[in-house]
Protein backbone atom coordinates (compact mmCIF):
# COMPACT_ATOMS: atom_id res chain seq x y z
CA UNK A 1 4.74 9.01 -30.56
CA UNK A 2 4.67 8.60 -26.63
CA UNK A 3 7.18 10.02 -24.68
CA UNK A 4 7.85 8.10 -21.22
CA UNK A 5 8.21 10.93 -18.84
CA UNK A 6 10.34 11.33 -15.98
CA UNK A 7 9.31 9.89 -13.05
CA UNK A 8 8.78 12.59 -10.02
CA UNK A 9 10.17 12.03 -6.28
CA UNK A 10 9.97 13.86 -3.38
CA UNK A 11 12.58 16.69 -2.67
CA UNK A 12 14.09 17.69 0.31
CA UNK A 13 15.75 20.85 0.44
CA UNK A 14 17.92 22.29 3.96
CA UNK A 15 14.83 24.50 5.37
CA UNK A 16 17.44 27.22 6.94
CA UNK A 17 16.18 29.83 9.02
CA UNK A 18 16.38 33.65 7.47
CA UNK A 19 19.83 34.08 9.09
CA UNK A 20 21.35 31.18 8.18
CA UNK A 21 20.20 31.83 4.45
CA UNK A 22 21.90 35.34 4.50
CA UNK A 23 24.91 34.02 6.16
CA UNK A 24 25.68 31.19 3.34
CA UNK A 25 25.06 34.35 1.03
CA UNK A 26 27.52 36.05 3.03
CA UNK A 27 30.20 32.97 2.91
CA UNK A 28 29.82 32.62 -1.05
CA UNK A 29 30.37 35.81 -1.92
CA UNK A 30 33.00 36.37 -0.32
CA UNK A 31 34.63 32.67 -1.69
CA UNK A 32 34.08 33.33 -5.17
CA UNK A 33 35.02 37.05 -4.92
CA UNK A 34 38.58 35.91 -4.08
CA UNK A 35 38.21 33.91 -7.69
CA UNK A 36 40.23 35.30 -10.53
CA UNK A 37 41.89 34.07 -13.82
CA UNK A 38 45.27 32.96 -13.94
CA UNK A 39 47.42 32.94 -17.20
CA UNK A 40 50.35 31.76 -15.55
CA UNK A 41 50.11 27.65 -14.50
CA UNK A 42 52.22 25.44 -12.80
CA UNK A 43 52.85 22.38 -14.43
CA UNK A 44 51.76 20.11 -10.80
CA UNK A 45 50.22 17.23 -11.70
CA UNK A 46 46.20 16.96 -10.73
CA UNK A 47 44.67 13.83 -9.91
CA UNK A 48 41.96 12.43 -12.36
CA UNK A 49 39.79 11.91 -9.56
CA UNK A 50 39.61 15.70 -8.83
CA UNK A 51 38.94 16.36 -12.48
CA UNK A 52 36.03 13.56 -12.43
CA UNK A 53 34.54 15.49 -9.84
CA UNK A 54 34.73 18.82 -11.45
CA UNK A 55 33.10 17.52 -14.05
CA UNK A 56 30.29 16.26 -11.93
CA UNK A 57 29.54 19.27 -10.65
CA UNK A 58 29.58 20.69 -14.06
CA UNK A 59 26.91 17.84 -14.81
CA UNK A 60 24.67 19.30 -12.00
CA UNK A 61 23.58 21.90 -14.26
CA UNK A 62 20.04 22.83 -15.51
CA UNK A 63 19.50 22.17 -19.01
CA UNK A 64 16.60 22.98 -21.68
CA UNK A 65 14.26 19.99 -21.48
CA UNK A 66 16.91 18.32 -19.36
CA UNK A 67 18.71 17.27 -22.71
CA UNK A 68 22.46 18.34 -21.43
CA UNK A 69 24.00 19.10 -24.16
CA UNK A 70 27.44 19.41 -23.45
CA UNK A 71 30.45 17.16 -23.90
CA UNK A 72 33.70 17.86 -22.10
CA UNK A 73 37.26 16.84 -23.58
CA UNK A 74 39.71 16.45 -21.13
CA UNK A 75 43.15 16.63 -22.67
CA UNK A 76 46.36 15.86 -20.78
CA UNK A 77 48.81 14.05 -23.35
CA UNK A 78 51.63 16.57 -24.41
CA UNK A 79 51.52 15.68 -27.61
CA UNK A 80 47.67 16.75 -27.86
CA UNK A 81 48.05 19.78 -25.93
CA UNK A 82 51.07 20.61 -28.02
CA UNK A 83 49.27 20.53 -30.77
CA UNK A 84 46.31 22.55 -29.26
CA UNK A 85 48.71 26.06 -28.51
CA UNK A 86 49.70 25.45 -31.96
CA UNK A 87 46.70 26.19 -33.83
CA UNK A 88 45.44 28.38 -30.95
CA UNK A 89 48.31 30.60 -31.18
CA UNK A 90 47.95 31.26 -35.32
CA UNK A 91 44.41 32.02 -34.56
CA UNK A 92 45.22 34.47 -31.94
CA UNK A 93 48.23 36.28 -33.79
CA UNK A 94 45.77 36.49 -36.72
CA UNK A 95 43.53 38.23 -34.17
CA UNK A 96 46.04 40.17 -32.55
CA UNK A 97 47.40 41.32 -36.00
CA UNK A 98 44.36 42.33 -38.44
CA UNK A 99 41.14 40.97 -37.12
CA UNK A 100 40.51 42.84 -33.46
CA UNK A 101 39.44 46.07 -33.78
CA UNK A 102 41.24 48.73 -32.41
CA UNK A 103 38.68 49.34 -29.89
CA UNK A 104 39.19 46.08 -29.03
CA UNK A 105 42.85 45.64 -28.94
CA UNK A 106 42.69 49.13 -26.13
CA UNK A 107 40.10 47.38 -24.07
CA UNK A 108 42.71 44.65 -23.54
CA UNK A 109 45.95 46.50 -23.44
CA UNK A 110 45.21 47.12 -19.71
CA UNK A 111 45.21 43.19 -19.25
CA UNK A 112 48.46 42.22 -20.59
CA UNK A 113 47.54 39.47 -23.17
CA UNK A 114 48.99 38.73 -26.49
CA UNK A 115 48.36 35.56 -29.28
CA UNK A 116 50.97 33.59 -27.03
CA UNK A 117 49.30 30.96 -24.69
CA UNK A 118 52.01 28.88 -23.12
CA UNK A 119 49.49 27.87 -20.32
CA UNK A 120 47.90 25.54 -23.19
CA UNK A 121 51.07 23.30 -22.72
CA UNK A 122 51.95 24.05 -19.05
CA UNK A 123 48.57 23.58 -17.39
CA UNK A 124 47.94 19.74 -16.75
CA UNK A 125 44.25 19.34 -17.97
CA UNK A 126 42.80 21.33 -20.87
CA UNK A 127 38.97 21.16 -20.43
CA UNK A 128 37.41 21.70 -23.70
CA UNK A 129 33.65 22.20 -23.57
CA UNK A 130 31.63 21.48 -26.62
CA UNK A 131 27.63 22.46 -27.31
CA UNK A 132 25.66 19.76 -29.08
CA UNK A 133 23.83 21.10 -31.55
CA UNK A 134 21.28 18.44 -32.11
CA UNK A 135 21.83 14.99 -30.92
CA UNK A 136 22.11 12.14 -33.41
CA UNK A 137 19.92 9.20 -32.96
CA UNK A 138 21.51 5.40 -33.67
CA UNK A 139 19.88 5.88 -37.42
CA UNK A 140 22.27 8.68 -38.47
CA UNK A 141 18.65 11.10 -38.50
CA UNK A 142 18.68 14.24 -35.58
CA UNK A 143 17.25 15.08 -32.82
CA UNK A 144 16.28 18.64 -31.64
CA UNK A 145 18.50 20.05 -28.45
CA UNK A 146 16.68 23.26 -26.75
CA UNK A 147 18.63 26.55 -25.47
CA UNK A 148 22.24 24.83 -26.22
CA UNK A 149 23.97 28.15 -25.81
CA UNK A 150 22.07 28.72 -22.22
CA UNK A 151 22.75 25.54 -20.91
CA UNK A 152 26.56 24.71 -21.76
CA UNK A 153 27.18 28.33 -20.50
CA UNK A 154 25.44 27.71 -17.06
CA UNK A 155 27.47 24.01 -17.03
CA UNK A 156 30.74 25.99 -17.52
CA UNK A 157 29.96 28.60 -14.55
CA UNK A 158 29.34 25.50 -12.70
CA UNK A 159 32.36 24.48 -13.62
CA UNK A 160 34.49 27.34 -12.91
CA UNK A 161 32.55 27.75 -9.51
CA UNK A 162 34.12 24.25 -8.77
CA UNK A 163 37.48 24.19 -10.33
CA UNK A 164 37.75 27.59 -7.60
CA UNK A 165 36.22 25.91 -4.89
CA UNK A 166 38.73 22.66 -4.98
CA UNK A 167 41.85 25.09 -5.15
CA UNK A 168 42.52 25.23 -8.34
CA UNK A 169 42.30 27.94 -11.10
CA UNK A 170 41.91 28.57 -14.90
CA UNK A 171 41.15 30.61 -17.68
CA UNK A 172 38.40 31.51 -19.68
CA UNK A 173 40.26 30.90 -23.61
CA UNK A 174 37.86 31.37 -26.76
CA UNK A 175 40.34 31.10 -29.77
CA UNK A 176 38.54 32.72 -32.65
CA UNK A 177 37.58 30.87 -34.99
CA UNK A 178 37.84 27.58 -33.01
CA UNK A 179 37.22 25.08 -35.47
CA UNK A 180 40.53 23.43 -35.13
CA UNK A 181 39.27 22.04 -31.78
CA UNK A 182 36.87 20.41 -33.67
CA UNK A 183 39.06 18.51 -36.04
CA UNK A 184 42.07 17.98 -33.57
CA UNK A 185 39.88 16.14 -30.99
CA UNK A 186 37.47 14.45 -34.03
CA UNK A 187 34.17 15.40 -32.43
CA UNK A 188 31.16 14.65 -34.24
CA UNK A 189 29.23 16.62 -36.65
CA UNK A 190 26.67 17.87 -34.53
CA UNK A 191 29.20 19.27 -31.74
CA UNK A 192 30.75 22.87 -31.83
CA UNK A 193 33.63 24.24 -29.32
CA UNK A 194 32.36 26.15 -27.00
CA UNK A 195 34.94 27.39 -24.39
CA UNK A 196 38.42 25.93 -23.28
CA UNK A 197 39.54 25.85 -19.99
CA UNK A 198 42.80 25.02 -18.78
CA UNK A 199 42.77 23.62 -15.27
CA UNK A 200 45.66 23.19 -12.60
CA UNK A 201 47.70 24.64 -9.81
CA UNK A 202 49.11 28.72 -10.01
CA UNK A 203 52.26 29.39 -10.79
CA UNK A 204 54.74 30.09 -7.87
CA UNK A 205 54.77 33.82 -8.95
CA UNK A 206 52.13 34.19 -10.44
CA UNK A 207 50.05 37.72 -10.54
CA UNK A 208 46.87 38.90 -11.58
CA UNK A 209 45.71 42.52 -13.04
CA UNK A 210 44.19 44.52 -9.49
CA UNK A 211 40.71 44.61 -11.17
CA UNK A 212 37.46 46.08 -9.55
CA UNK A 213 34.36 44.41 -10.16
CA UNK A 214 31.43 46.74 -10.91
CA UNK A 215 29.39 47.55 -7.94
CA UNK A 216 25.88 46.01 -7.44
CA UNK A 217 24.13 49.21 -8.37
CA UNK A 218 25.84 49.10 -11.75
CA UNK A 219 24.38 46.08 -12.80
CA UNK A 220 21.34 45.35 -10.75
CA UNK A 221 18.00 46.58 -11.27
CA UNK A 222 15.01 46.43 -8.74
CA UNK A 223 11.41 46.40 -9.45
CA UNK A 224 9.08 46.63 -6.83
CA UNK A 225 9.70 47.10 -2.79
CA UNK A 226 13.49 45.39 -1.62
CA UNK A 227 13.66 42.67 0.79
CA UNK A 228 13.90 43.65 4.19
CA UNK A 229 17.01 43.91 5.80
């Protein structure tokens, strides 16, 4: 069977000198080094417009065969999101209590965190991001999705890059197992939860652990000559 393709168009990227390049480096760094999560929310209403961006932006991402298989649930009814720290929480005491490895459980400690997530209720958006497995064609029969993993993860830094940049923080939340996510919001068979993110304003005192981030010769590896400086 044929396959129409996409058509091509010419692209115009900024053509920024050297400096300028190293500059808007510079700039971004320094932005999203200034990011951190935040457990404690402020209940502040968000607009939906702001959120509609966000999730945009999130849309900008590259995807395996361009296929984007992501779907994001945006959950603001109280009711919902009530429901949500419910089953979230009995996961995470059930973690917190039996399944996390003691290793584990001292690789936290230094972070504070428990099974009880009270931002699930206080934050005014829960963004939950789910990976389509396949998609499903009108006929019921599927149709193959490539690198889902890859793609939804780059569409959530995306998405975290923006919910940052607009002024607004959240929180990286993988309740294990997350199947309840699944049945509470009635996604489709071919969709599994991926991440949740709960979105809004800091709370007035709010505080965050005084973490160090590895330094760039921890994690970076060079092969061959580096750019000149």
């Amino acid at each position: 069977m044929s396959v129409t393709p996409f058509p091509f168009v010419p692209y115009h990227p900024e053509h920024l000198s050297p400096e300028e390049i190293l500059q808007r480096a510079q700039v971004f760094y320094q932005f999203m080094d200034r990011r951190r999560t935040v457990r404690d929310f402020s209940d502040k209403p968000v607009a939906k417009e702001v959120m509609e961006q966000l999730l945009l932006t999130a849309s900008t991402a590259p995807s395996g065969a361009h296929k984007q298989p992501w779907t994001f649930c945006v959950v603001s009814d109280p009711a919902l999101k009530k429901q949500i720290r419910e089953a979230a929480e009995k996961e995470e005491f059930d973690s917190y209590n039996g399944r996390m490895t003691t290793e584990w459980l001292e690789d936290l400690a230094p972070l504070g965190t428990d099974w009880q997530k009270p931002f699930l209720e206080t934050a005014p958006y829960l963004i939950v991001v789910f990976k389509k497995a396949y998609d499903l064609k009108e006929d019921g029969s599927k149709r193959n999705n490539y690198y889902v993993s890859e793609s939804v993860g780059i569409a959530c830094g995306f998405l975290i890059a923006a919910i940052h940049q607009a002024g607004l923080v959240t929180l990286t939340h993988t309740p294990s197992p997350m199947n309840f996510l699944t049945r509470l919001l009635n996604r489709p068979e071919n969709e599994r939860p991926f991440l949740l993110l709960p979105v809004g304003y800091p709370a007035a005192e709010v505080k965050v652990p005084d973490l160090k981030r590895k330094p760039l010769e921890e994690v970076t590896v060079w092969y061959g000559p580096k750019a000149e400086k």
